[in-house]
N, C-alpha and C. Protein backbone atom coordinates (compact mmCIF):
# COMPACT_ATOMS: atom_id res chain seq x y z
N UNK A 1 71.04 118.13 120.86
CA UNK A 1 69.94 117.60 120.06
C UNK A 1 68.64 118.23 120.55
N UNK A 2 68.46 119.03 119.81
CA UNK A 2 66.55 119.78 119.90
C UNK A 2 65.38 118.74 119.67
N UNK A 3 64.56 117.99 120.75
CA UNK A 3 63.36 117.25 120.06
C UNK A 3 62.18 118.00 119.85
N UNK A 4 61.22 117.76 119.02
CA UNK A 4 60.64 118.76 118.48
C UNK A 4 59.51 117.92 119.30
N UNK A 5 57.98 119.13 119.27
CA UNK A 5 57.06 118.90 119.79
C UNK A 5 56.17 117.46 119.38
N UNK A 6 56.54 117.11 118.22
CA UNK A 6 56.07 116.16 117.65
C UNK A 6 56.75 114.94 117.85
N UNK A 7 57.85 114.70 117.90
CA UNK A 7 59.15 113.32 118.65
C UNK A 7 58.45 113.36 120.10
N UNK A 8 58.39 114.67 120.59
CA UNK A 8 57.58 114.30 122.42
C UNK A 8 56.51 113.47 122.61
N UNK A 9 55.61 113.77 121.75
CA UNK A 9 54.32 113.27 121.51
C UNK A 9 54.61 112.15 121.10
N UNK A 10 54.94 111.44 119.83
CA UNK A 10 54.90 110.20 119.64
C UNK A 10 55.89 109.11 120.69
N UNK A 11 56.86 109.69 121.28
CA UNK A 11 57.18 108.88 122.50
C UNK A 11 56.56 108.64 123.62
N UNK A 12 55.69 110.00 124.18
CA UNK A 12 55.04 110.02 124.80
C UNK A 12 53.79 108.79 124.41
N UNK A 13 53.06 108.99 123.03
CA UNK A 13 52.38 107.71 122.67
C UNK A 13 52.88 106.26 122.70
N UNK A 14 54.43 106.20 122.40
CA UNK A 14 54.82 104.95 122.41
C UNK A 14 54.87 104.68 124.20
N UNK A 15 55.18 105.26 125.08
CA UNK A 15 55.00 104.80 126.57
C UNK A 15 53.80 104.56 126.94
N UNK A 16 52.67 105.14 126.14
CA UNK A 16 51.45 104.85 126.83
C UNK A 16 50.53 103.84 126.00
N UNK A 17 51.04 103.62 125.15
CA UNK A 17 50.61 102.19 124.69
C UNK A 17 51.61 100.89 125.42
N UNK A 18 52.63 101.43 125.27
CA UNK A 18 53.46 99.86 125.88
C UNK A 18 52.64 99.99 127.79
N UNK A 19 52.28 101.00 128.38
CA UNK A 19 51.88 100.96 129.61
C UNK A 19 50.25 100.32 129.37
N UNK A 20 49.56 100.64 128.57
CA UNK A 20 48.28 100.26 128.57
C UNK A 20 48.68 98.80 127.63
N UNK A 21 49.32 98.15 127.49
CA UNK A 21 49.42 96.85 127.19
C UNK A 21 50.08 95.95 128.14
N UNK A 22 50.74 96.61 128.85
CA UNK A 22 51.00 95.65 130.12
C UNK A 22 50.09 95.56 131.25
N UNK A 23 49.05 96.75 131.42
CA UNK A 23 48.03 96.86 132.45
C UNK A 23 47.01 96.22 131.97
N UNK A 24 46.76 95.90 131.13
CA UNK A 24 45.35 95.09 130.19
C UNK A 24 46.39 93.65 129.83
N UNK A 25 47.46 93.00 130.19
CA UNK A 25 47.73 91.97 129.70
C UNK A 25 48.17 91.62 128.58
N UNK A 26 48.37 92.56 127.54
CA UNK A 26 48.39 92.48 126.39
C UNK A 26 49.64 91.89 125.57
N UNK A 27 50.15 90.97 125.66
CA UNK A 27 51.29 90.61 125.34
C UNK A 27 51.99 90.59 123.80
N UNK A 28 50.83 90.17 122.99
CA UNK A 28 51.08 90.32 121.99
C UNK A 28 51.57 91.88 121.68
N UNK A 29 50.59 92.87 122.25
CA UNK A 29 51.04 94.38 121.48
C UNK A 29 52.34 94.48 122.55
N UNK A 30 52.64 94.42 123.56
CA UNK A 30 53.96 94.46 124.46
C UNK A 30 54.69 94.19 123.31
N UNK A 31 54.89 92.89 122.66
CA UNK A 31 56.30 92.23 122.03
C UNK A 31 55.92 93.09 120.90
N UNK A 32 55.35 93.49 120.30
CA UNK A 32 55.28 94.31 119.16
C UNK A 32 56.40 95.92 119.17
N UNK A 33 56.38 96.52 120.51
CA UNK A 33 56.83 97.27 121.26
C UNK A 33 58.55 96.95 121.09
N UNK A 34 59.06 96.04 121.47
CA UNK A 34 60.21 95.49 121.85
C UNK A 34 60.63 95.67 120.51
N UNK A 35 62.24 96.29 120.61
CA UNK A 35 63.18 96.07 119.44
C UNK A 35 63.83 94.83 119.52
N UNK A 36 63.97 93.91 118.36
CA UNK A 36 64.52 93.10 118.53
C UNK A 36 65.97 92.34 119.61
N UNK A 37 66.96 93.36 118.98
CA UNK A 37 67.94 93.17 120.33
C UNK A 37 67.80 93.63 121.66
N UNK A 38 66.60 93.44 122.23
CA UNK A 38 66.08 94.01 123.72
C UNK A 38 66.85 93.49 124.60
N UNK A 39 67.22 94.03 125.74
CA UNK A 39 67.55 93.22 126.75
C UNK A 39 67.30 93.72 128.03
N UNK A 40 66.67 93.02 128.90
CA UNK A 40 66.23 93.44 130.13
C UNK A 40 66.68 93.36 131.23
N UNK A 41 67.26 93.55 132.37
CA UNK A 41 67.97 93.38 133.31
C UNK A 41 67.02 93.36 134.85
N UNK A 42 66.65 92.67 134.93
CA UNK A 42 65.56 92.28 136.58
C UNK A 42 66.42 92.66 137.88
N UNK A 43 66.97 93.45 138.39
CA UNK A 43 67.66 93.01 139.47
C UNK A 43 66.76 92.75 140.61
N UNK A 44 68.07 92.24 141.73
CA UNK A 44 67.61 91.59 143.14
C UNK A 44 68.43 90.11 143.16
N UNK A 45 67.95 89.20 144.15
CA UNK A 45 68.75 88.14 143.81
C UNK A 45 67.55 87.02 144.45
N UNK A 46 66.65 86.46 143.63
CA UNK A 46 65.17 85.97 143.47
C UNK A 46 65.42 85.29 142.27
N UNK A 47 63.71 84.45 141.86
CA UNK A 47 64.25 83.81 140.77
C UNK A 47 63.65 84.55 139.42
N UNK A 48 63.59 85.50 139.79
CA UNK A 48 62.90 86.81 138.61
C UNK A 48 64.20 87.39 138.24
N UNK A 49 65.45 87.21 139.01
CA UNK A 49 66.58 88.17 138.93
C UNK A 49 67.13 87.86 137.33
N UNK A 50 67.86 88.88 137.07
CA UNK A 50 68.72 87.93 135.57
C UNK A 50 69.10 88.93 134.36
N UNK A 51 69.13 88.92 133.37
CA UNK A 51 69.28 88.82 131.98
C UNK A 51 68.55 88.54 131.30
N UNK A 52 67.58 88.83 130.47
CA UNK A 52 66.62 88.43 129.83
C UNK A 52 66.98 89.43 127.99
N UNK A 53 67.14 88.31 127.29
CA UNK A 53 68.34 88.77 126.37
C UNK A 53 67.14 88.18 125.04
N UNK A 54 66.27 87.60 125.01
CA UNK A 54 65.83 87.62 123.79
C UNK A 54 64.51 87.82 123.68
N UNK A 55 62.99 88.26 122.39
CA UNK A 55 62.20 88.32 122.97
C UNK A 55 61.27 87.57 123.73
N UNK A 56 61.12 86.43 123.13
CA UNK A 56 60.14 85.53 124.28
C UNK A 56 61.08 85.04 125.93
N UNK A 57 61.93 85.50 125.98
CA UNK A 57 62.29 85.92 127.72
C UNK A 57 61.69 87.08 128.38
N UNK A 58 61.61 88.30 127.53
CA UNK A 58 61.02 89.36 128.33
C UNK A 58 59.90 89.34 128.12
N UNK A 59 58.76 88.54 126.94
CA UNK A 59 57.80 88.49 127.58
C UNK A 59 57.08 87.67 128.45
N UNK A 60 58.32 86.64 128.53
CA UNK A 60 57.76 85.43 129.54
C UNK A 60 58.44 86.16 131.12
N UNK A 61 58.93 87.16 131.18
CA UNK A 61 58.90 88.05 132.38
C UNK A 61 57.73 88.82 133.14
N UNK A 62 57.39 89.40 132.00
CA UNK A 62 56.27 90.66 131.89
C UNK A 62 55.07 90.14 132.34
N UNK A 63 54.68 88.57 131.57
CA UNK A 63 53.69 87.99 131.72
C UNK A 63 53.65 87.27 133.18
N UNK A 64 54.51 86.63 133.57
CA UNK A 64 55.02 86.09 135.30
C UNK A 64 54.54 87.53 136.10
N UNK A 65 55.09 88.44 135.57
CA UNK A 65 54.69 90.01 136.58
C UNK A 65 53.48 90.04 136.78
N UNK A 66 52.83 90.32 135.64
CA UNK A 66 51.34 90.67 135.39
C UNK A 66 50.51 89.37 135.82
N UNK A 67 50.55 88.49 135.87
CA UNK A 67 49.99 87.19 136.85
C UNK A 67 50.11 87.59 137.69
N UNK A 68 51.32 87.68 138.67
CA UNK A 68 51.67 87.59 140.15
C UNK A 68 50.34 88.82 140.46
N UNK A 69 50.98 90.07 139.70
CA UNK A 69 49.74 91.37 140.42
C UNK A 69 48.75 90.94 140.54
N UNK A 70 48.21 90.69 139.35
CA UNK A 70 46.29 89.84 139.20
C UNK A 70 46.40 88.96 140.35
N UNK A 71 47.48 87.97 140.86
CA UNK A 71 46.86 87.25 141.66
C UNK A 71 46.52 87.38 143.35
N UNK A 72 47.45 88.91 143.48
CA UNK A 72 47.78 89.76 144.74
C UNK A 72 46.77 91.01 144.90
N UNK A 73 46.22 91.32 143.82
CA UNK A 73 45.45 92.54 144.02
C UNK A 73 44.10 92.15 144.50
């Protein structure tokens, strides 16, 4: 499969919007991001660890993340 210069770019745009919406908090545009059947996998064995299988689980992940940093930095 050949991706063309233009598939680079708009993925490349789709990572840097889903990155500049998790660094600014942005939750709403995050879940916008997410395909419906998402599923996220946390490892470790904590209480962050898990399965996170529908969307308001991964963004009630994302959002726990992005607190904790704000509240550590």
């Amino acid at each position: 499969m050949t991706i063309t210069e233009q598939d680079r770019e708009q993925r490349i745009g789709v990572i840097k919007t889903y990155w500049d919406a998790l660094m600014a908090g942005d939750m709403e545009r995050f879940r916008s991001l997410l395909a419906p059947d998402a599923v996220i996998h946390y490892p470790g064995q904590h209480y962050l660890s898990g399965d996170y299988t529908t969307n308001d689980d991964i963004v009630g992940l994302y959002t726990r993340l992005t607190q904790f940093i704000k509240e550590y930095l």
